[in-house]
Protein backbone atom coordinates (compact mmCIF):
# COMPACT_ATOMS: atom_id res chain seq x y z
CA UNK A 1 73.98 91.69 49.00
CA UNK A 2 76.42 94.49 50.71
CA UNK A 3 77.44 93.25 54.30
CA UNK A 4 77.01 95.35 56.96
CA UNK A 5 78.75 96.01 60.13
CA UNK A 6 76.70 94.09 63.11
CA UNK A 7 75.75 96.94 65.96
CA UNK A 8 78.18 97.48 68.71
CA UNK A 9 79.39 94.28 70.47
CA UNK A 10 79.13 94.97 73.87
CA UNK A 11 82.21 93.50 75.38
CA UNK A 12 83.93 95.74 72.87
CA UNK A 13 82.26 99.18 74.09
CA UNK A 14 85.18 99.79 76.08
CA UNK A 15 88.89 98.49 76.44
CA UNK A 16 91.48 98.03 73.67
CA UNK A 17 90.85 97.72 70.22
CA UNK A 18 90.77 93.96 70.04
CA UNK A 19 92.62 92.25 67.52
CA UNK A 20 93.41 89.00 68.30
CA UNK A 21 90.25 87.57 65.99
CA UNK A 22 92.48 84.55 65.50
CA UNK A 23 93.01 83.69 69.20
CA UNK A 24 89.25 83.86 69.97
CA UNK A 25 86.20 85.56 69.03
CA UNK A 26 83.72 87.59 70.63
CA UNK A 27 80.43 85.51 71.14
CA UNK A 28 77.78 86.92 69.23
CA UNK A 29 74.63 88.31 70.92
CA UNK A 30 72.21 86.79 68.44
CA UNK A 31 74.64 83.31 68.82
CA UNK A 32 73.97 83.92 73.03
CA UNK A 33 69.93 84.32 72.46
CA UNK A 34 69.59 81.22 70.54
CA UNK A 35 71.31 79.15 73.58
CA UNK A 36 68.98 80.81 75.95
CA UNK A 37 65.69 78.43 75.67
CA UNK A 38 68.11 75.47 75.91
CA UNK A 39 69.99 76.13 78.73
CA UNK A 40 66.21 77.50 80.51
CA UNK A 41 63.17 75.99 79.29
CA UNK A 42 63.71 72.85 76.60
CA UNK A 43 66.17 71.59 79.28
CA UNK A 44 65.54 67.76 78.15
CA UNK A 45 67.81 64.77 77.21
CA UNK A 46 67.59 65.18 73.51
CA UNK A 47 67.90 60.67 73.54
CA UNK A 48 64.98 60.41 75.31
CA UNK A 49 60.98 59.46 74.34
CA UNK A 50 58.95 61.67 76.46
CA UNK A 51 57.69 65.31 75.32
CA UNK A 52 60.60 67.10 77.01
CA UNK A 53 63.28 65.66 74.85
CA UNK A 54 61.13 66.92 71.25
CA UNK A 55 62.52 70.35 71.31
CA UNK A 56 66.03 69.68 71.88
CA UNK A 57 66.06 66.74 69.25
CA UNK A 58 64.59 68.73 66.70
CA UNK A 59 67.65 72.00 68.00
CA UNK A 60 70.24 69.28 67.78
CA UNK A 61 69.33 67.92 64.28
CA UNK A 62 68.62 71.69 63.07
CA UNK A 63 72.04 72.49 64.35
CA UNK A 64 73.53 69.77 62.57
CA UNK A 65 72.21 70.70 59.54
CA UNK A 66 73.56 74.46 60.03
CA UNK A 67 76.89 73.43 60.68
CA UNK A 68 76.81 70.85 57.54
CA UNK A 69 75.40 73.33 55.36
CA UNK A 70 78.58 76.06 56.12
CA UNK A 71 81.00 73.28 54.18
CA UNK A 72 78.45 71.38 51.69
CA UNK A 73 78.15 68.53 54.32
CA UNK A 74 75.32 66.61 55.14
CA UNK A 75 73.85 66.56 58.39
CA UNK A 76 74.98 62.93 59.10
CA UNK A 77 78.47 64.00 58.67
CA UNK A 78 78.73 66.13 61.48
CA UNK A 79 79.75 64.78 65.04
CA UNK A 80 80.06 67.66 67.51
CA UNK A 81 83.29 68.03 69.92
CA UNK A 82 83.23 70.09 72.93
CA UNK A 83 86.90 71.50 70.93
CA UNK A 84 88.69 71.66 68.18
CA UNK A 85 91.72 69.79 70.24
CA UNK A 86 89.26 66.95 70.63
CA UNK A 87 87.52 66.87 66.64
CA UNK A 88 91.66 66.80 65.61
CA UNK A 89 92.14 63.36 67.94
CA UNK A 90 89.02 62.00 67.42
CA UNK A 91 89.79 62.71 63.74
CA UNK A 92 93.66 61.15 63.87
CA UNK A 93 93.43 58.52 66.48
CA UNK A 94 90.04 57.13 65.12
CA UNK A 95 91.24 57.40 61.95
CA UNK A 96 94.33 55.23 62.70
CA UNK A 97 92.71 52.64 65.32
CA UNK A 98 89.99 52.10 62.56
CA UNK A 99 92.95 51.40 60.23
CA UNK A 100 94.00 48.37 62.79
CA UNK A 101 97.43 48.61 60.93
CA UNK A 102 100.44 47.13 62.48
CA UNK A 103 102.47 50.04 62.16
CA UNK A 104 101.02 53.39 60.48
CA UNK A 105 101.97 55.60 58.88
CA UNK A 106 100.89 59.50 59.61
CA UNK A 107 102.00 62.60 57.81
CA UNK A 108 101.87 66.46 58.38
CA UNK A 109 103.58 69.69 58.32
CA UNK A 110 105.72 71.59 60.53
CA UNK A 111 103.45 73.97 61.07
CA UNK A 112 101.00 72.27 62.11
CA UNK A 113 98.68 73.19 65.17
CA UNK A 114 100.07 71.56 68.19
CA UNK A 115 96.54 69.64 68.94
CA UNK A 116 97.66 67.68 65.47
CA UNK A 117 101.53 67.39 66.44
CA UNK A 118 100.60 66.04 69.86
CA UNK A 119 98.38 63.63 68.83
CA UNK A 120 100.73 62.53 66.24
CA UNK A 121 103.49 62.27 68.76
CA UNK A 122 100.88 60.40 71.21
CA UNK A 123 100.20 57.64 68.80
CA UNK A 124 103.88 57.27 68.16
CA UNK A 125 104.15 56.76 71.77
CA UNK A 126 101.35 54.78 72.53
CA UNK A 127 100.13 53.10 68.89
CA UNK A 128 103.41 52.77 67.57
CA UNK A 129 102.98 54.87 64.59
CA UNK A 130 105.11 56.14 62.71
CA UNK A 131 104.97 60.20 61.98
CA UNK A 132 106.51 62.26 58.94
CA UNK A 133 106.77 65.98 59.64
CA UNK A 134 107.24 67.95 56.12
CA UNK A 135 109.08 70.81 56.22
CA UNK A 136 107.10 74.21 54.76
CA UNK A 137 108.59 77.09 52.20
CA UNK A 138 108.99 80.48 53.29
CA UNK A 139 105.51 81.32 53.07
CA UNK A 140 104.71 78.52 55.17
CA UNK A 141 103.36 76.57 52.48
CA UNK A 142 103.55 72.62 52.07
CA UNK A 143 104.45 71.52 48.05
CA UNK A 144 102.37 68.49 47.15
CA UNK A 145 104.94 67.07 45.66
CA UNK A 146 107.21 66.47 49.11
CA UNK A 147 103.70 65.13 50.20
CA UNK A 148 104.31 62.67 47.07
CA UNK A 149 107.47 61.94 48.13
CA UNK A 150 106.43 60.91 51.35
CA UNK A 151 103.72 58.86 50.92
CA UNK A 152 103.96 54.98 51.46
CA UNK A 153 102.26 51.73 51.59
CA UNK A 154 101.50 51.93 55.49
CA UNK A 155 100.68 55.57 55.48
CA UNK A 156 97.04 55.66 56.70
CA UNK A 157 96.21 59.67 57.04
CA UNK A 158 97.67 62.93 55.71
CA UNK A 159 96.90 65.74 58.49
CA UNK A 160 97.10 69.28 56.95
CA UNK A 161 95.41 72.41 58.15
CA UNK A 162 93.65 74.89 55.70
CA UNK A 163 94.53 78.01 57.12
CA UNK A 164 97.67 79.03 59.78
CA UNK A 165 96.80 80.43 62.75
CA UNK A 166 99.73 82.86 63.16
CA UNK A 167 100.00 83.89 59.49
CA UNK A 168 96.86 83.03 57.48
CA UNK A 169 98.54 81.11 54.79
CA UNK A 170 96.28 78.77 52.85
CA UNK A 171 97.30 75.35 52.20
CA UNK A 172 96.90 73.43 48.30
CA UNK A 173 94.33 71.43 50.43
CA UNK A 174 92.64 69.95 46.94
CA UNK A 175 96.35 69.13 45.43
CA UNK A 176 96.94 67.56 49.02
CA UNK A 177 94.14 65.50 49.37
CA UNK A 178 93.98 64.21 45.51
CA UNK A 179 97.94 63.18 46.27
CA UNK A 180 96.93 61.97 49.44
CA UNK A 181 94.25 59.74 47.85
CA UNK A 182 96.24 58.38 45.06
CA UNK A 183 98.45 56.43 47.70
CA UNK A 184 95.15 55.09 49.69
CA UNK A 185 95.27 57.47 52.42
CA UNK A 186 93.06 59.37 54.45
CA UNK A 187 92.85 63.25 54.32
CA UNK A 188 91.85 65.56 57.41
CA UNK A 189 92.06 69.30 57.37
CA UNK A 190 92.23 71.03 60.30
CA UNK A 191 89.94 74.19 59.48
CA UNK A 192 89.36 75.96 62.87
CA UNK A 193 90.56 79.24 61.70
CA UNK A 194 89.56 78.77 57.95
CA UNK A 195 85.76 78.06 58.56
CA UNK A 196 83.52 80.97 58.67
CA UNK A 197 86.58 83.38 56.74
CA UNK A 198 86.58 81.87 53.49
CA UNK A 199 84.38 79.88 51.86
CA UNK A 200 85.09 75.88 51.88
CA UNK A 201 83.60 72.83 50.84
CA UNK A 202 84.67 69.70 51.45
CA UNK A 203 83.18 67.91 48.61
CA UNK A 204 85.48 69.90 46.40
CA UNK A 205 88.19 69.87 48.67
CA UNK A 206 88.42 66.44 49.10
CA UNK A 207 88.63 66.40 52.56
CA UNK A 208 87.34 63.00 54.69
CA UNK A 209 87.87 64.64 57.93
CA UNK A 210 87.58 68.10 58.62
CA UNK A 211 87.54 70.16 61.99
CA UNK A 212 85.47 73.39 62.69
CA UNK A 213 85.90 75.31 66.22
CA UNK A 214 82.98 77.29 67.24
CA UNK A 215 84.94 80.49 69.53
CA UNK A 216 87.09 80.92 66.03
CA UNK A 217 83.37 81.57 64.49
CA UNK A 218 81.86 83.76 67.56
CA UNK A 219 80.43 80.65 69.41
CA UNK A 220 81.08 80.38 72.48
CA UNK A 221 84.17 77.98 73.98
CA UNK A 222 83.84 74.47 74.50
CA UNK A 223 81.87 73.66 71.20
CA UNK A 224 83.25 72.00 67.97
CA UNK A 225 82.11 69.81 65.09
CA UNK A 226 84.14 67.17 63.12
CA UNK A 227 83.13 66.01 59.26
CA UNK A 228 83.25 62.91 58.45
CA UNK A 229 82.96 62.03 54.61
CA UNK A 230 80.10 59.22 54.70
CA UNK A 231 81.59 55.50 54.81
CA UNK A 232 84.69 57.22 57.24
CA UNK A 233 85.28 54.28 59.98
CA UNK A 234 86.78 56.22 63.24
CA UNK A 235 87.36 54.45 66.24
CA UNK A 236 85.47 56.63 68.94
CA UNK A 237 87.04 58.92 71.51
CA UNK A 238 84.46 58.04 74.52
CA UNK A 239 83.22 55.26 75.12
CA UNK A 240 79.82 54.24 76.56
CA UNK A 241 76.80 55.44 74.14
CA UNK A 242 75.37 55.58 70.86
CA UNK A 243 75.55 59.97 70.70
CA UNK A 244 77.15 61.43 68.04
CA UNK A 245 77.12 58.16 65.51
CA UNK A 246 78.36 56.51 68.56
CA UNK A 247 81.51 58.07 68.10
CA UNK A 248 81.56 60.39 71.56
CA UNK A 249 79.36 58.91 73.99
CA UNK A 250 77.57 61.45 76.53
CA UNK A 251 74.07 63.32 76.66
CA UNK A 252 74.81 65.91 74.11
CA UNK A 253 74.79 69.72 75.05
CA UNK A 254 72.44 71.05 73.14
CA UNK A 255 72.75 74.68 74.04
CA UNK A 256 76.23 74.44 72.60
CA UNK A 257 75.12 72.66 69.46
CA UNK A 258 72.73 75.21 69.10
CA UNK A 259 75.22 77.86 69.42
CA UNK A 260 77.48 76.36 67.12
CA UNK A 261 75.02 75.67 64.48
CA UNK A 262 73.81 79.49 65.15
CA UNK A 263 77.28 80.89 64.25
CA UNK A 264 77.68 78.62 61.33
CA UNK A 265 74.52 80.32 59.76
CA UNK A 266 75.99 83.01 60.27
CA UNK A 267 78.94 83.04 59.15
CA UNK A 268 77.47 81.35 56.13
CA UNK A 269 75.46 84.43 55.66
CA UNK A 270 78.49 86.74 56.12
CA UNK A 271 80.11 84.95 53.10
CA UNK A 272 77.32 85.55 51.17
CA UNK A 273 77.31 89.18 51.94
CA UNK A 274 81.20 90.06 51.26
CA UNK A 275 82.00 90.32 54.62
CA UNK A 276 85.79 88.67 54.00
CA UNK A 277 86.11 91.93 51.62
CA UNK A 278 85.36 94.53 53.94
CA UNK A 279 87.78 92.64 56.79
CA UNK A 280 90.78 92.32 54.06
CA UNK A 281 89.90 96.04 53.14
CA UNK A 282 90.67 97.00 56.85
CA UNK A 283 93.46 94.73 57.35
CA UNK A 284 95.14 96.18 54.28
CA UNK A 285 94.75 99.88 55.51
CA UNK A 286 96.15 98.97 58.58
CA UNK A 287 99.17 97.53 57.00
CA UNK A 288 99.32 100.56 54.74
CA UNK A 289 99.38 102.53 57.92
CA UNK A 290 101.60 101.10 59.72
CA UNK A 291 103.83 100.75 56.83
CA UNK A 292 103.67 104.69 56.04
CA UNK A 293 104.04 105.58 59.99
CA UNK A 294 107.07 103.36 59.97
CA UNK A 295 109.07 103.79 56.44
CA UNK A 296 111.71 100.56 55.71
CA UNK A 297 111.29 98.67 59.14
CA UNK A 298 107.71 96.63 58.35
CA UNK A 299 108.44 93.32 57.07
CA UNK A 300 104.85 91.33 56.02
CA UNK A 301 105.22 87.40 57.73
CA UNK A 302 103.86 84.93 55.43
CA UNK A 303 102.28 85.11 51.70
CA UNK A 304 100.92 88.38 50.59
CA UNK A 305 98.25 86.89 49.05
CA UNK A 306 96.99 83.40 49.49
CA UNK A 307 96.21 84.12 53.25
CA UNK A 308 92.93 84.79 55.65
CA UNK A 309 91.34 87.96 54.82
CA UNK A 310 92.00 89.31 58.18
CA UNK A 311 95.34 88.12 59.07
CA UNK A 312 98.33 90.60 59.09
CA UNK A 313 101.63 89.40 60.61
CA UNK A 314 104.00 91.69 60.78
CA UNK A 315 107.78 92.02 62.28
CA UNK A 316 109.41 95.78 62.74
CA UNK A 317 112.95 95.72 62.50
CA UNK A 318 114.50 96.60 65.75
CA UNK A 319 111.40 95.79 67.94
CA UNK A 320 110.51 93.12 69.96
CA UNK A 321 107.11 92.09 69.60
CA UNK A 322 106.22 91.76 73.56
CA UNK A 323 107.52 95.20 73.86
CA UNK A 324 105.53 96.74 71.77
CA UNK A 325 102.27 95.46 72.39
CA UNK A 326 103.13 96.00 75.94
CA UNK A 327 103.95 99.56 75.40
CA UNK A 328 100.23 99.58 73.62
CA UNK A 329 97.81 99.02 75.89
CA UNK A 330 95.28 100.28 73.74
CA UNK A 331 95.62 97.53 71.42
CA UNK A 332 94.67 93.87 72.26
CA UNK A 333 96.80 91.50 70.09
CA UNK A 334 99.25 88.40 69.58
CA UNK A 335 103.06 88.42 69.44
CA UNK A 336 105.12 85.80 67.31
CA UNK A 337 107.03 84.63 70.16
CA UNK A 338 105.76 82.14 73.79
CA UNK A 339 107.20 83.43 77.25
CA UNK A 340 108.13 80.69 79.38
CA UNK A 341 109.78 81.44 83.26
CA UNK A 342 110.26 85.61 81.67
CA UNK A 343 112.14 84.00 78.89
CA UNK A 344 110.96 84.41 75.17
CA UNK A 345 111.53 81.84 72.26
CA UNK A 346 110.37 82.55 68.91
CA UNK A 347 107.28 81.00 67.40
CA UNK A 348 107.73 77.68 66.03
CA UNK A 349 105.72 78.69 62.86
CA UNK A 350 107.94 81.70 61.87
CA UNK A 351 111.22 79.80 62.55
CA UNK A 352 110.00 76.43 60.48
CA UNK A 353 109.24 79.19 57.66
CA UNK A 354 113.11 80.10 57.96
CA UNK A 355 113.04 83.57 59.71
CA UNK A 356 115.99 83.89 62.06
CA UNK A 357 115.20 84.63 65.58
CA UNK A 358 115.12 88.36 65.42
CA UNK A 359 112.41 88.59 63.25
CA UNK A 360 110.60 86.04 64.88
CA UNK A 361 110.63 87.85 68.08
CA UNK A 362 109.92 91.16 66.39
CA UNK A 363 106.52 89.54 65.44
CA UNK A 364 103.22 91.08 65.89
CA UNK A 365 99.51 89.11 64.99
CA UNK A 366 96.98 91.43 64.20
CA UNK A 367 94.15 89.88 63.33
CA UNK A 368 90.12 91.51 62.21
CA UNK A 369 86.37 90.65 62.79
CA UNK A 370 83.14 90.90 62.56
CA UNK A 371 83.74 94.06 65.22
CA UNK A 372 86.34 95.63 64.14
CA UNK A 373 85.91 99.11 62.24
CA UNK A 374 87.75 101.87 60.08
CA UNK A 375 88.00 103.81 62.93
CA UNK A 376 89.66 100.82 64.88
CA UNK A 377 92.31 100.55 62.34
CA UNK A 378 92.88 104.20 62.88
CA UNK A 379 93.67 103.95 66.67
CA UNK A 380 95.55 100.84 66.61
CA UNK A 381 97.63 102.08 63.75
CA UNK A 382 98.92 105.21 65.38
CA UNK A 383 99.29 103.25 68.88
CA UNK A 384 101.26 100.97 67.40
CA UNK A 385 103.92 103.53 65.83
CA UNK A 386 104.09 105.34 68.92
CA UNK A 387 104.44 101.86 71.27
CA UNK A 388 107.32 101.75 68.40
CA UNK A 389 108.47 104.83 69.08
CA UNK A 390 108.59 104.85 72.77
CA UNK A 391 110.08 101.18 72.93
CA UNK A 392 113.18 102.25 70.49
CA UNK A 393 113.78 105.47 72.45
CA UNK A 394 114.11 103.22 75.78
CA UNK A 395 116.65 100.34 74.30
């Protein structure tokens, strides 16, 4: 099967070439209708008896089953979040309550999203944990052997994402979870930006826990899922019913299950049909492009291969990222540095990979979707030389 380009998204008619895929994407108009008769017409309590909670039982366990089937799940392993914050703390704190351990042990790596390091630093606060934070090489990738290292008798959960927001790099998530397992512990993978781009399966991963976000996979915001490998004991993040494997209590939102199981059978199809090969083809015509328009000052962030398909970080010596992207307004996109009061610090990713601060700040994130076209790559290519252009001329 040859994957095709979806018609014209139409928040993307106009405006900047978007690509800031990684941040959040587009919802998908098919992902939108399926919502529609749950948010209208089947508007029951899916926990109820009466005829008006059928339809949104059956959407919420057909959902389930979409989402599952994405990552070689099974339905009963899938507890939906309203985010991917939430699956991450549900995943960590119940993992560590359940453990009822005097003082555990938690490891992960520096760059890790900050939903994980917050949490970890949360139960260190409040729990008493205690939290390992492994440094990364300069691809930004963690060597299961410091894991090894690191492992004790009170660590109770290894927390290592599958995919970096901000460069793409892929983890050894099997080699991590086998080493996490031969000490007794506990392996989540925090997928959010992994799920939908490449294909995964937890089975073979080895993963107990895993976190999917839906507006990473063209669902809309506020809907997530969490795996959890069969026999998993969590303790629960609300309190108060039996929803969700009485895990998060609440009446479920079944027009955002829907929507999240929509997207997962969709992406699931997209992986099927090579999508991931056209995106990488366009990412790596824009880097060629951007390379040619600006000879000796394009430095790739991150591994050049073992990353997402449609990830391209890039610093250009003598730039700062925020200038540039602000002297392209045709382009929509991500810089490798946070602003705080006017003032901006590099990104904690690119400096725990050991890039000094100037490259760090010179940082662009350009990332691809289902949207984006040969004809984007064009645009955004020569915008982004001249934003160079103009932005060197001025300092």
């Amino acid at each position: 099967m040859t994957h095709q380009t979806p018609q014209p998204h139409p928040g993307l008619t106009s405006g900047p070439v978007y690509l800031d895929y990684n941040a959040t994407t587009p919802v998908d108009p098919r992902v939108a209708d399926a919502m529609v008769p749950y948010l209208t017409t089947h508007f029951g309590n899916p926990s109820s008896t009466h005829p008006y909670a059928a339809e949104p039982r059956r959407a919420l366990a057909a959902a389930r089953a979409q989402v599952a089937g994405l990552i070689g799940a099974r339905p009963g392993e899938i507890v939906f979040t309203a985010s991917g914050s939430e699956a991450d703390l549900l995943a960590l704190r119940g993992a560590t309550l359940a453990s009822r351990h005097p003082r555990p042990h938690l490891i992960t790596q520096a760059t890790e999203h900050p939903a994980v390091l917050a949490t970890c630093q949360a139960l260190t606060r409040l729990h008493g944990a205690r939290v390992t934070v492994l440094p990364v090489d300069h691809d930004g990738v963690l060597d299961p052997a410091a894991l090894a290292e690191a492992l004790d008798e009170d660590t109770v959960l290894v927390s290592v994402m599958a995919a970096n927001n901000e460069t793409g790099a892929l983890q050894p998530v099997r080699e991590l979870a086998e080493t996490a397992h031969r000490a007794g512990a506990l392996f989540h993978c925090d997928a959010a930006q992994a799920a939908g781009k490449i294909p995964l399966d937890v089975r073979d991963l080895g993963a107990d826990l895993l976190t999917l976000v839906g507006h990473k996979m063209y669902a809309p915001k506020g809907t997530a899922a969490l795996y959890i490998r069969d026999g998993i004991e969590l303790e629960p993040v609300v309190y108060g019913g039996s929803q969700e494997a009485g895990l998060r209590a609440g009446t479920e939102n079944t027009a955002l299950a829907v929507a999240l199981g929509t997207a997962a059978q969709l992406a699931a199809d997209d992986l099927a049909g090579g999508a991931p090969a056209r995106i990488q083809s366009l990412r790596d015509e824009l880097h060629a492009r951007l390379t040619a328009a600006l000879p000796g000052r394009l430095r790739l962030n991150g591994p050049a291969a073992r990353r997402l398909p449609n990830t391209l970080n890039i610093s250009i010596d003598g730039t700062r990222g925020h200038d540039v992207l602000a002297a392209a307004p045709t382009v929509a996109a991500s810089i490798g540095s946070a602003c705080h009061s006017g003032t901006h610090t590099p990104s904690p990713v690119l400096t725990a990979m050991g890039y000094d601060p100037e490259r760090a700040l010179a940082a662009l994130r350009l990332t691809l979707g289902r949207w984006s076209t040969a004809d984007d790559i064009t645009a955004a290519a020569d915008a982004l030389a001249l934003a160079v252009s103009t932005t060197a001329s001025s300092r």
